[in-house]
Protein backbone atom coordinates (compact mmCIF):
# COMPACT_ATOMS: atom_id res chain seq x y z
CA UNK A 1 90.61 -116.97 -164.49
CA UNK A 2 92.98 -115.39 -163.07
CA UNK A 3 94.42 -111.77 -162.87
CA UNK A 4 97.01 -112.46 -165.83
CA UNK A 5 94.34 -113.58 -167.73
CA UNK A 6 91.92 -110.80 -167.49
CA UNK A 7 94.87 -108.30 -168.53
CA UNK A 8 96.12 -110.78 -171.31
CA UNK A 9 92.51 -110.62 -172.30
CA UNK A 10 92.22 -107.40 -172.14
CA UNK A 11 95.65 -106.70 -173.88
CA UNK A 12 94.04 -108.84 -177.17
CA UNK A 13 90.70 -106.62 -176.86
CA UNK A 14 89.28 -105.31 -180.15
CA UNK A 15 87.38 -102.25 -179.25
CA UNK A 16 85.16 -102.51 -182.13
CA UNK A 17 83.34 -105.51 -181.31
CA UNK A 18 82.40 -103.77 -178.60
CA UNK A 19 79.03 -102.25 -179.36
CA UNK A 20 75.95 -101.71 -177.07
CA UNK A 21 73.40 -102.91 -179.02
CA UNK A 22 75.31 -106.28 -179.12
CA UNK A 23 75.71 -106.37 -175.32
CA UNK A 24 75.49 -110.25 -174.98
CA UNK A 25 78.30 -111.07 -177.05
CA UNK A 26 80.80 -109.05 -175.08
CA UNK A 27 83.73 -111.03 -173.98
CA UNK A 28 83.36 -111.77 -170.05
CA UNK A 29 86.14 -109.49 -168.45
CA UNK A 30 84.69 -106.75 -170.15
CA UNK A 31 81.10 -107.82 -169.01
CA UNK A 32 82.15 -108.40 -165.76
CA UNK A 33 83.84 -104.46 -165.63
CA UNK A 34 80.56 -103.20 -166.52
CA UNK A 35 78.64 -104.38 -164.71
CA UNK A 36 81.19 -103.34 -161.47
CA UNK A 37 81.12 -100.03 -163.34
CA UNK A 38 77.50 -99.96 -163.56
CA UNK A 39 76.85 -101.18 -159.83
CA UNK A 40 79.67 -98.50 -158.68
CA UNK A 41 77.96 -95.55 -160.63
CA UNK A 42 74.40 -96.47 -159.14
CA UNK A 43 76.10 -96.64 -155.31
CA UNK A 44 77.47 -93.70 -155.99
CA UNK A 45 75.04 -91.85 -157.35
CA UNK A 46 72.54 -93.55 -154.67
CA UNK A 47 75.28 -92.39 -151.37
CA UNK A 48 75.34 -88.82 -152.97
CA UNK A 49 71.46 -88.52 -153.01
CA UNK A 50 71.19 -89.50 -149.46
CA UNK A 51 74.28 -87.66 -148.43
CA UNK A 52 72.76 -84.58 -149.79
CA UNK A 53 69.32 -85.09 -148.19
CA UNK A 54 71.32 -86.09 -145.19
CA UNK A 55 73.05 -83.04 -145.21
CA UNK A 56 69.46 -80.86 -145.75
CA UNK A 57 68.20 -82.29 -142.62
CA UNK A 58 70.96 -81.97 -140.45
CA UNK A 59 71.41 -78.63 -141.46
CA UNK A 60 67.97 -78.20 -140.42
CA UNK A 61 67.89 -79.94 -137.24
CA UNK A 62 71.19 -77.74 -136.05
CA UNK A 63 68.86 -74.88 -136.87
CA UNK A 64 66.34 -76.14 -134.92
CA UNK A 65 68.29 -76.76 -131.93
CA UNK A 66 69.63 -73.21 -131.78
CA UNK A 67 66.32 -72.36 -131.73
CA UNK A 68 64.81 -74.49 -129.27
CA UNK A 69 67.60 -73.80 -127.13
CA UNK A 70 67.52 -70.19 -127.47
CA UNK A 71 63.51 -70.39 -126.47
CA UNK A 72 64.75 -73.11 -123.86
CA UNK A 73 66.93 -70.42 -122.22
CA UNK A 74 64.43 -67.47 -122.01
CA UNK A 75 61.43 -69.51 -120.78
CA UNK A 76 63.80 -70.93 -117.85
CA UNK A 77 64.97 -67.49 -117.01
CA UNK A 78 61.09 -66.02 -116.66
CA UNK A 79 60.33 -69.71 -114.94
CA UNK A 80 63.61 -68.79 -112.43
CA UNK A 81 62.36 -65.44 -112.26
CA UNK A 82 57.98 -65.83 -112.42
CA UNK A 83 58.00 -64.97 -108.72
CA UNK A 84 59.49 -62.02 -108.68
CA UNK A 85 57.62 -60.79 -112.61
CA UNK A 86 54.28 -61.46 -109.77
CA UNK A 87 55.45 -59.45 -107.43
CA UNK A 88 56.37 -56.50 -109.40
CA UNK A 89 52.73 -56.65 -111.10
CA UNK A 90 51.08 -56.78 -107.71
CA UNK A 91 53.40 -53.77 -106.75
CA UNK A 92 52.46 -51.40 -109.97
CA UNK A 93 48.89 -52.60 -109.36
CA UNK A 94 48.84 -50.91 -105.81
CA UNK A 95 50.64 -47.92 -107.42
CA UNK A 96 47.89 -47.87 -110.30
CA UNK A 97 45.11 -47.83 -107.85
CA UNK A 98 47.06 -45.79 -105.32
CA UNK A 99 47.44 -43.21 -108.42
CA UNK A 100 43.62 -43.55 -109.65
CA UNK A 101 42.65 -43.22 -106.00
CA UNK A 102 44.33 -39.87 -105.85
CA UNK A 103 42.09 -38.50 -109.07
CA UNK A 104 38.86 -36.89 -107.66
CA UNK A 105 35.46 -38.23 -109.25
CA UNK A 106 32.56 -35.89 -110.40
CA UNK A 107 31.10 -35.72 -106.61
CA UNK A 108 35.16 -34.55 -105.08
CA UNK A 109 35.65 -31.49 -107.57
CA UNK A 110 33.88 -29.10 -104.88
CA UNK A 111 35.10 -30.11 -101.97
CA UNK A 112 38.52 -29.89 -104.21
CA UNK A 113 38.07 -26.26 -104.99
CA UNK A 114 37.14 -26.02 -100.95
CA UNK A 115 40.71 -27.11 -100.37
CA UNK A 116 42.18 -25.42 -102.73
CA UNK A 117 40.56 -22.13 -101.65
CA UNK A 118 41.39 -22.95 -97.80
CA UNK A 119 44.72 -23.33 -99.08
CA UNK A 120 45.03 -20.12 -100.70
CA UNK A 121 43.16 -18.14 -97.63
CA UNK A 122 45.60 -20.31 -95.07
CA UNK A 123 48.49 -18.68 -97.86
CA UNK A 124 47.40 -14.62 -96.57
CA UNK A 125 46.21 -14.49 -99.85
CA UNK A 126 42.82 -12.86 -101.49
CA UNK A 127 41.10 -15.33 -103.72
CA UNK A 128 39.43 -12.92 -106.21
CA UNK A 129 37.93 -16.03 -108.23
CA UNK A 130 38.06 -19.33 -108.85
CA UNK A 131 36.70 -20.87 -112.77
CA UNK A 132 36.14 -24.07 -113.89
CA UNK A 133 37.12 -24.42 -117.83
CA UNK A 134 35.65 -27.03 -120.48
CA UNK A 135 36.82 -30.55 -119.14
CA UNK A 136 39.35 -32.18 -121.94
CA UNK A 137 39.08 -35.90 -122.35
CA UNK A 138 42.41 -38.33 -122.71
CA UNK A 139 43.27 -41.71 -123.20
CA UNK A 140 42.70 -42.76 -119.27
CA UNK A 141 42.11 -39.88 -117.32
CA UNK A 142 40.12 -36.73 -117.60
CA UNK A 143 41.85 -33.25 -117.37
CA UNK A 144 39.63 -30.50 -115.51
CA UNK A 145 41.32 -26.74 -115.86
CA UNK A 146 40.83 -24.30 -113.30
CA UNK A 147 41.42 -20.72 -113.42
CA UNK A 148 42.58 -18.98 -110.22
CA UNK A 149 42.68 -15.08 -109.48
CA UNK A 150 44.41 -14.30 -106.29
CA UNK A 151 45.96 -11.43 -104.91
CA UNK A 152 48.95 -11.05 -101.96
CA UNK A 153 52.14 -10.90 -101.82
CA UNK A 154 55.47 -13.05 -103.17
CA UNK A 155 55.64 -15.27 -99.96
CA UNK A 156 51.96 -16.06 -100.11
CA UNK A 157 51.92 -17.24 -103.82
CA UNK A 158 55.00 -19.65 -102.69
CA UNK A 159 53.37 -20.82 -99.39
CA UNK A 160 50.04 -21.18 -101.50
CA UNK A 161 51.65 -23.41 -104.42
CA UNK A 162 53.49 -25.41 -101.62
CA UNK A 163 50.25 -26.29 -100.37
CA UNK A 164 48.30 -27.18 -102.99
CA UNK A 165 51.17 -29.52 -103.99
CA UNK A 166 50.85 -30.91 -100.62
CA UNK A 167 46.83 -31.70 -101.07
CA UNK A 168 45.72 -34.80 -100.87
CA UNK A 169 44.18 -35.10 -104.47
CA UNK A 170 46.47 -34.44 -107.84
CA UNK A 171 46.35 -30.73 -108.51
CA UNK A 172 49.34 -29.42 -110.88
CA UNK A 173 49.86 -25.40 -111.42
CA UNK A 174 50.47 -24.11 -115.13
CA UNK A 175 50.90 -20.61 -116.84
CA UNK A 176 51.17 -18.51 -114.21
CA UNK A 177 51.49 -14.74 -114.10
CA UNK A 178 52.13 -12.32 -111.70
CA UNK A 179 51.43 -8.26 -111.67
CA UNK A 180 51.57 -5.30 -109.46
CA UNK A 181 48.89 -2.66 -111.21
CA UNK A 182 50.02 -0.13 -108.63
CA UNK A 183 48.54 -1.83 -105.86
CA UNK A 184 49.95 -2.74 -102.55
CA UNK A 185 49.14 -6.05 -103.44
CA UNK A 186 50.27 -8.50 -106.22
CA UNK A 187 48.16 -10.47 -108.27
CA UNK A 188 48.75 -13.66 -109.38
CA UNK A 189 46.72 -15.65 -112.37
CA UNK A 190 47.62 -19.16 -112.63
CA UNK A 191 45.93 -22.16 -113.84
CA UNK A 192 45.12 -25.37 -111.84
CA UNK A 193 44.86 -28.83 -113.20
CA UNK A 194 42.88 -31.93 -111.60
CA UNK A 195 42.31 -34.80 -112.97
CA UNK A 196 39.69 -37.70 -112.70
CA UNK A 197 40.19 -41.35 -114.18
CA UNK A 198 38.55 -42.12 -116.89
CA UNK A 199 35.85 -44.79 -116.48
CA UNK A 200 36.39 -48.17 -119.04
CA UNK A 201 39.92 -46.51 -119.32
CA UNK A 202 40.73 -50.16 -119.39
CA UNK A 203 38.61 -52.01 -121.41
């Protein structure tokens, strides 16, 4: 059969006869159409499926490679730079010990108030008195006020608070106050800070 006969055929077609639940007795062009119909509709609706799952996953995987080579990127710069990251830990380490090394213990705290009241005598100041407040607990260190009396003149407070600064412990100065009462002589109240690391600070 050829291609003038299937359109002569199909030219002489009675569309009634066709009916689907008398499939068998369809003329053979018309058969033959189907069934190309049928097969295209099934390939079509099979590629589609598959496209679309296709699709899913490569939208996935191109997600996935951002990803990986965003995390690919970041773990070759701390590989490029891992020396130097050790090297900067080992250098705050020394500073961290260096820094808890400077915090008296329990058994420094008088010869710390020796210092501090050689420093203030050294000064040409008077040291009326010299108090040790309530310690006050922090996070890693412990803070130990001390209240100071002295008396003598402007110079000597600033050669006295140079000094301390200059002590080999951490001392800091707070709220100080300064009056004459009529006297030759100043006097000078201030409070001193020192500080003691906090054991299992770390754990």
């Amino acid at each position: 059969m050829n291609l003038r006969d299937v359109i002569n055929e199909l030219n002489n077609l009675d569309l009634s006869e066709i009916r689907l639940d008398n499939i068998g007795s369809w003329p053979v062009v018309v058969r033959v159409i189907s069934c190309i119909l049928a097969f295209a509709l099934v390939l079509g609706l099979m590629w589609y499926t598959q496209i679309r799952t296709l699709n899913s996953r490569l939208d996935t995987e191109v997600a996935n490679e951002a990803q990986l080579k965003t995390q690919f990127s970041q773990r070759a710069f701390e590989a490029a730079n891992l020396q130097a990251y050790r090297m900067q830990l080992e250098e705050l380490e020394l500073r961290l010990q260096t820094l808890i090394d400077q915090l008296p213990t329990d058994t420094d705290v008088p010869d710390l108030l020796e210092d501090v009241t050689e420093t203030g005598l050294a000064s040409g100041l008077t040291i009326e008195s010299i108090a040790l407040q309530s310690e006050v607990a922090h996070d890693y260190y412990i803070e130990l006020p001390i209240n100071i009396v002295a008396r003598g003149g402007y110079h000597d407070f600033a050669t006295f608070v140079s000094g301390v600064a200059g002590l080999p412990r951490i001392v800091t100065l707070h709220d100080f106050t300064i009056s004459d009462n009529g006297e030759p002589t100043l006097t000078m109240n201030i409070q001193a800070k020192t500080y003691r690391y906090r054991e299992g600070a770390e754990e």
